[in-house]
Protein backbone atom coordinates (compact mmCIF):
# COMPACT_ATOMS: atom_id res chain seq x y z
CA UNK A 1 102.03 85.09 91.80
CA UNK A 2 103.28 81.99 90.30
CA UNK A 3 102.45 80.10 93.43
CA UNK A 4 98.89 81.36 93.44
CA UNK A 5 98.33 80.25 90.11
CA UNK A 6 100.23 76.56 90.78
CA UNK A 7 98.04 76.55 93.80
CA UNK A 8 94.55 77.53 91.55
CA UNK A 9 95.79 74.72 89.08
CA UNK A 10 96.08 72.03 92.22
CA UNK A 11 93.03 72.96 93.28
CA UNK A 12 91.20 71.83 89.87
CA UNK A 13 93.14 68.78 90.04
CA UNK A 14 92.61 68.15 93.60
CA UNK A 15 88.75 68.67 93.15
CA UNK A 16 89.10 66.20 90.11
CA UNK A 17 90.66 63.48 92.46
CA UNK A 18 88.52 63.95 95.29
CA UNK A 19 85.41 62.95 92.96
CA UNK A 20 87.25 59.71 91.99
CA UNK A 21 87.95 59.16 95.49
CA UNK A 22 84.73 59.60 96.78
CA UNK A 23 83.37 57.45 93.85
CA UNK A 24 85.91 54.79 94.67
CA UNK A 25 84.63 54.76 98.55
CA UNK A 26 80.96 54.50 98.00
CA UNK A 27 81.81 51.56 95.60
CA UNK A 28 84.34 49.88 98.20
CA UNK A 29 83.70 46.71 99.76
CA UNK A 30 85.24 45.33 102.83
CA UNK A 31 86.50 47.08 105.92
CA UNK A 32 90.38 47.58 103.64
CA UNK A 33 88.91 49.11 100.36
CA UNK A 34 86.89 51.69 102.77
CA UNK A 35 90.17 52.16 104.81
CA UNK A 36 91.92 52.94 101.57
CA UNK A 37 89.62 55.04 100.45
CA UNK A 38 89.86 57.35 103.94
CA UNK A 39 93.36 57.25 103.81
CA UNK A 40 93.50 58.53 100.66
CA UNK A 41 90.94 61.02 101.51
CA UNK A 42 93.07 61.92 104.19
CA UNK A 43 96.48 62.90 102.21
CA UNK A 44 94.73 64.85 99.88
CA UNK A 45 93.43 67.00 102.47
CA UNK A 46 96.90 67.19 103.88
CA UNK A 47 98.36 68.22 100.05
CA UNK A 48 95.34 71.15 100.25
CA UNK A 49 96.59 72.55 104.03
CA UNK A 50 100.16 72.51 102.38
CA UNK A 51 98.90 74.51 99.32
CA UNK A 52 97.33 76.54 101.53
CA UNK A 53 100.56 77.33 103.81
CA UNK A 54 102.77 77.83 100.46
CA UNK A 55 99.83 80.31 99.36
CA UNK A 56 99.89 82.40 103.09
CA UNK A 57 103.68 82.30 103.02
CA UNK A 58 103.77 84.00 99.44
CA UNK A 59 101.13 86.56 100.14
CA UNK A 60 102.71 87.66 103.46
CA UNK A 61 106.29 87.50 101.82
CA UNK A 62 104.70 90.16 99.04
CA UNK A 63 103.14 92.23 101.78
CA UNK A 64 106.50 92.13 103.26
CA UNK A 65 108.56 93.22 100.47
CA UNK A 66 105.72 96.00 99.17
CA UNK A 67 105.58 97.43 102.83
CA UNK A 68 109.33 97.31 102.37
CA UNK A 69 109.17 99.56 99.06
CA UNK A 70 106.89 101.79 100.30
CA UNK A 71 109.67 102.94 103.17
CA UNK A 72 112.45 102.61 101.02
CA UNK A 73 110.01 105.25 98.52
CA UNK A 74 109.16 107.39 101.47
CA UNK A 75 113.12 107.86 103.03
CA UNK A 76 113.47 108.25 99.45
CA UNK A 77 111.27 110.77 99.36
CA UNK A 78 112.36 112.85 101.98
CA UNK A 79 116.10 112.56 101.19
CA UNK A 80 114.89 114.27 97.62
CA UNK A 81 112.89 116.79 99.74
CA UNK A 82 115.44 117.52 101.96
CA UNK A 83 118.42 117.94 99.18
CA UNK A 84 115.73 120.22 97.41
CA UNK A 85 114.92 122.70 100.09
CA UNK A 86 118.60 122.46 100.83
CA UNK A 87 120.18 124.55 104.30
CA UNK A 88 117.24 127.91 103.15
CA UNK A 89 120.69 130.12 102.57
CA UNK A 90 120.97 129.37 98.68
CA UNK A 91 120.23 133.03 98.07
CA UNK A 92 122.94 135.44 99.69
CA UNK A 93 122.55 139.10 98.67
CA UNK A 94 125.46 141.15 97.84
C-alpha cells in the first residue's frame, strides 16, 4: 500500500512536470532546445513505466501472500475440523 500511494503522489508530480515540459518545448528554439525538450519528455515516461512495474510487482506480491493466507486458513481449518470430529470412538459404552 505504501507503494501505491508513493506511486499516486509521483503521478501528481509527474503530471506537474510534464506541463512544464511541454511548455518549455513549444517555447524552444533551435533544433538542441527541441531535442532537450524530447529527451526530457522521454525519461519521464521511462520514470512512469518504472512506477508502473513497482506498482504490478506490489499488487501481485499482495495477491501472492493473501492467496497464501487463505491456504494456510483453510489447512488450518481442516486440521481444527479434523482434531474436532476426532477417530468417531470418543463415546465407548460400558
Amino acid at each position: 500500500m505504501s507503494v501505491q500511494s508513493q506511486v499516486v503522489a509521483n503521478v501528481a508530480s509527474d503530471a506537474r512536470t510534464l506541463e512544464v515540459l511541454a511548455t518549455r518545448s513549444q517555447g524552444a528554439e533551435g533544433a538542441l532546445a527541441a531535442q532537450q525538450a524530447t529527451n526530457q519528455l522521454l525519461a519521464l515516461t521511462a520514470k512512469q513505466q518504472f512506477q508502473i512495474q513497482n506498482l504490478m510487482a506490489a499488487q501481485y506480491r499482495a495477491e501472492t501472500m493473501e492467496a497464501a493466507r487463505r491456504t494456510q486458513a483453510q489447512t488450518d481449518a481442516q486440521a481444527t475440523t479434523k482434531r474436532f470430529l476426532g477417530t468417531g470412538h470418543a463415546y465407548t459404552p460400558q
